[in-house]
Protein backbone atom coordinates (compact mmCIF):
# COMPACT_ATOMS: atom_id res chain seq x y z
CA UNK A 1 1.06 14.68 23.51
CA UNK A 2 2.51 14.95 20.01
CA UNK A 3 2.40 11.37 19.61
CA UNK A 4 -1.25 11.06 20.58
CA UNK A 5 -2.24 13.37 18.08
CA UNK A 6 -0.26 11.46 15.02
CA UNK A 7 -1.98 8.52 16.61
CA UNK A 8 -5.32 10.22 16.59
CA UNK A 9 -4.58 11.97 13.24
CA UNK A 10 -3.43 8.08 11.56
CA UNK A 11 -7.00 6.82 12.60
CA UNK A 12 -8.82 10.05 11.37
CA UNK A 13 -7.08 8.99 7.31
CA UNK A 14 -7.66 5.40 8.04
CA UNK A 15 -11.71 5.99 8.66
CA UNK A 16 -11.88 8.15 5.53
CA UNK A 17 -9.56 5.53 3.22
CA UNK A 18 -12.28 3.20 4.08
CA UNK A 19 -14.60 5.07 3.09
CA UNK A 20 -13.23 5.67 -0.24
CA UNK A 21 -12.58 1.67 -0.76
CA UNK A 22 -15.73 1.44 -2.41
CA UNK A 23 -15.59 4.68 -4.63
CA UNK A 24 -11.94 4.90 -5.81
CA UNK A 25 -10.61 1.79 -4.10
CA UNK A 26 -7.33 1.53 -6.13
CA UNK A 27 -6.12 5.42 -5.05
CA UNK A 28 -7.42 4.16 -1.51
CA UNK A 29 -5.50 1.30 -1.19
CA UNK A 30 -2.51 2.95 -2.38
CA UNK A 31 -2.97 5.83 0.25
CA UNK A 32 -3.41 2.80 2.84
CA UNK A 33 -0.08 1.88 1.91
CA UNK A 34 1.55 4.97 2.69
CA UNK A 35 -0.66 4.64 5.82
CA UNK A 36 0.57 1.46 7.00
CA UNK A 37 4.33 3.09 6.54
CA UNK A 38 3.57 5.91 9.10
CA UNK A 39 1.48 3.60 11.67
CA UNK A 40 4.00 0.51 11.66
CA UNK A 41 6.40 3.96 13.66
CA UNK A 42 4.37 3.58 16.45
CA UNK A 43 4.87 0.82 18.86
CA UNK A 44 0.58 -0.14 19.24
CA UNK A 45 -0.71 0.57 16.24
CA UNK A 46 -1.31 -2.94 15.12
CA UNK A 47 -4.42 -2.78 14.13
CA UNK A 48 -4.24 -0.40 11.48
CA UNK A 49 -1.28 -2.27 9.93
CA UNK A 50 -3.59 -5.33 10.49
CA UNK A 51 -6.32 -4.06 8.62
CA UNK A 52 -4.26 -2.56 5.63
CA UNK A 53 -2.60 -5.95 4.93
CA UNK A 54 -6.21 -7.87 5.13
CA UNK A 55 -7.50 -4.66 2.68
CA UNK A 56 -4.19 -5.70 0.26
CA UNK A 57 -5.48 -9.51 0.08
CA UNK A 58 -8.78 -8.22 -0.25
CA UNK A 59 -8.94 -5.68 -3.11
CA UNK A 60 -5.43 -5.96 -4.84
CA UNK A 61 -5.59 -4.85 -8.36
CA UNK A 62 -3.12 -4.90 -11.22
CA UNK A 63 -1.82 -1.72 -10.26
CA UNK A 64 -1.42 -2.04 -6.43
CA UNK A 65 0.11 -5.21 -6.91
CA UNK A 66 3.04 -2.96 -9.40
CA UNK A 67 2.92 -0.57 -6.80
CA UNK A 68 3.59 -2.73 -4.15
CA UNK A 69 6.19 -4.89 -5.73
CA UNK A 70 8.06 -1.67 -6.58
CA UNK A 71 7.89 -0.47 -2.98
CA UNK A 72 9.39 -3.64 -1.89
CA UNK A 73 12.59 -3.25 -4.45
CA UNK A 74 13.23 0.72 -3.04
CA UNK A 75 11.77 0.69 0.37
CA UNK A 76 15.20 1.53 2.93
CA UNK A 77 13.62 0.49 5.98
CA UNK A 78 14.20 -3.44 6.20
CA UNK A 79 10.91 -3.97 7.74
CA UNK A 80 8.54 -2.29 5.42
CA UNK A 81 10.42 -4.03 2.81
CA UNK A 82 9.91 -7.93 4.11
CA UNK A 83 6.40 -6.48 5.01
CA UNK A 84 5.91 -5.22 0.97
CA UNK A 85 7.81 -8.42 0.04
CA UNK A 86 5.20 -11.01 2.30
CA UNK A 87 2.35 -8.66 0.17
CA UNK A 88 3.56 -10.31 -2.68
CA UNK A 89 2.93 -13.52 -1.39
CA UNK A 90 -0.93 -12.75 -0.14
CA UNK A 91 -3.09 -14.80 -2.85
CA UNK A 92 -5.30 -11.96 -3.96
CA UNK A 93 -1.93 -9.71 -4.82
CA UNK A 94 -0.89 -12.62 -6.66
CA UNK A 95 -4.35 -13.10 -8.60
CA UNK A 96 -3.59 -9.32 -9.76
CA UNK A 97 -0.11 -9.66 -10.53
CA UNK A 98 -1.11 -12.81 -12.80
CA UNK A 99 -4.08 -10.32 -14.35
CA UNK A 100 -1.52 -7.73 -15.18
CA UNK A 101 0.66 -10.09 -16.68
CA UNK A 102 -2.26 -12.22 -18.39
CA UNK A 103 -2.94 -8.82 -20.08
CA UNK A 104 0.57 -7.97 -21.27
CA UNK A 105 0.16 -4.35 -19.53
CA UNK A 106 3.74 -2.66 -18.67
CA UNK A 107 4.24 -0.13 -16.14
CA UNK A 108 6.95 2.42 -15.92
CA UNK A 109 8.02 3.86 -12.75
CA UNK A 110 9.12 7.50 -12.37
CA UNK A 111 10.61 9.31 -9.41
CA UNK A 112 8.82 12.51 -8.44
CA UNK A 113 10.34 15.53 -7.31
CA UNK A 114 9.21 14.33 -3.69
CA UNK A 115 11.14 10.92 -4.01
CA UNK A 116 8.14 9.48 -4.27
CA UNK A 117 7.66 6.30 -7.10
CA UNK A 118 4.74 6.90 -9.40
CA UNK A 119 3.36 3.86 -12.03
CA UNK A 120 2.31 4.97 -15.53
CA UNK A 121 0.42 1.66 -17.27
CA UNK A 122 0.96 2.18 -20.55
């Protein structure tokens, strides 16, 4: 039962992170990240990880493109990190990695208190 709830709880974020695409779609897609982390657990849940890789190729920016590529150098789970790594290959992240480097933004990452990796563009 506790399972169907995560499951039922996963679909519940992924409905409102769609919503928010078209408002605040770089926070979204950056939530749909972490999204895709927790639903690629459970055996099933394909299309969710389905639809946040097509949302990747779709709306990459500059930043999610930094954020992804520095998920794929610390992510521990092998998976997640050939999954962030393949993201790199999509052709729209690669159309925002070339915009970020086109316009000579850095980023710096920082660990949180959390573990978590957060990108300053300076």
């Amino acid at each position: 039962m506790e399972e169907e709830q995560k499951i039922k709880a996963l679909y519940e974020r992924l409905d409102r992170l769609t919503m928010r695409l078209d408002e605040d779609s770089e926070e979204a897609l950056i939530a749909l990240i972490d999204l895709h982390a927790e639903a690629s657990e459970i055996v099933g849940l394909h299309d969710i990880v389905d639809f946040v890789a097509l949302a990747i190729d779709r709306e990459a920016t500059p930043r999610v493109a930094a954020e992804i590529r520095s998920r794929a150098s610390v992510e521990q789970d092998p998976w997640l990190r050939n999954e962030y790594r393949d993201w790199l290959e999509m052709p729209g992240v690669k159309r925002a990695e070339a915009e970020l480097q086109e316009s000579g933004e850095r980023t710096e990452s920082r660990e949180t208190k959390n573990g978590k990796i957060e990108k300053e563009f300076k």
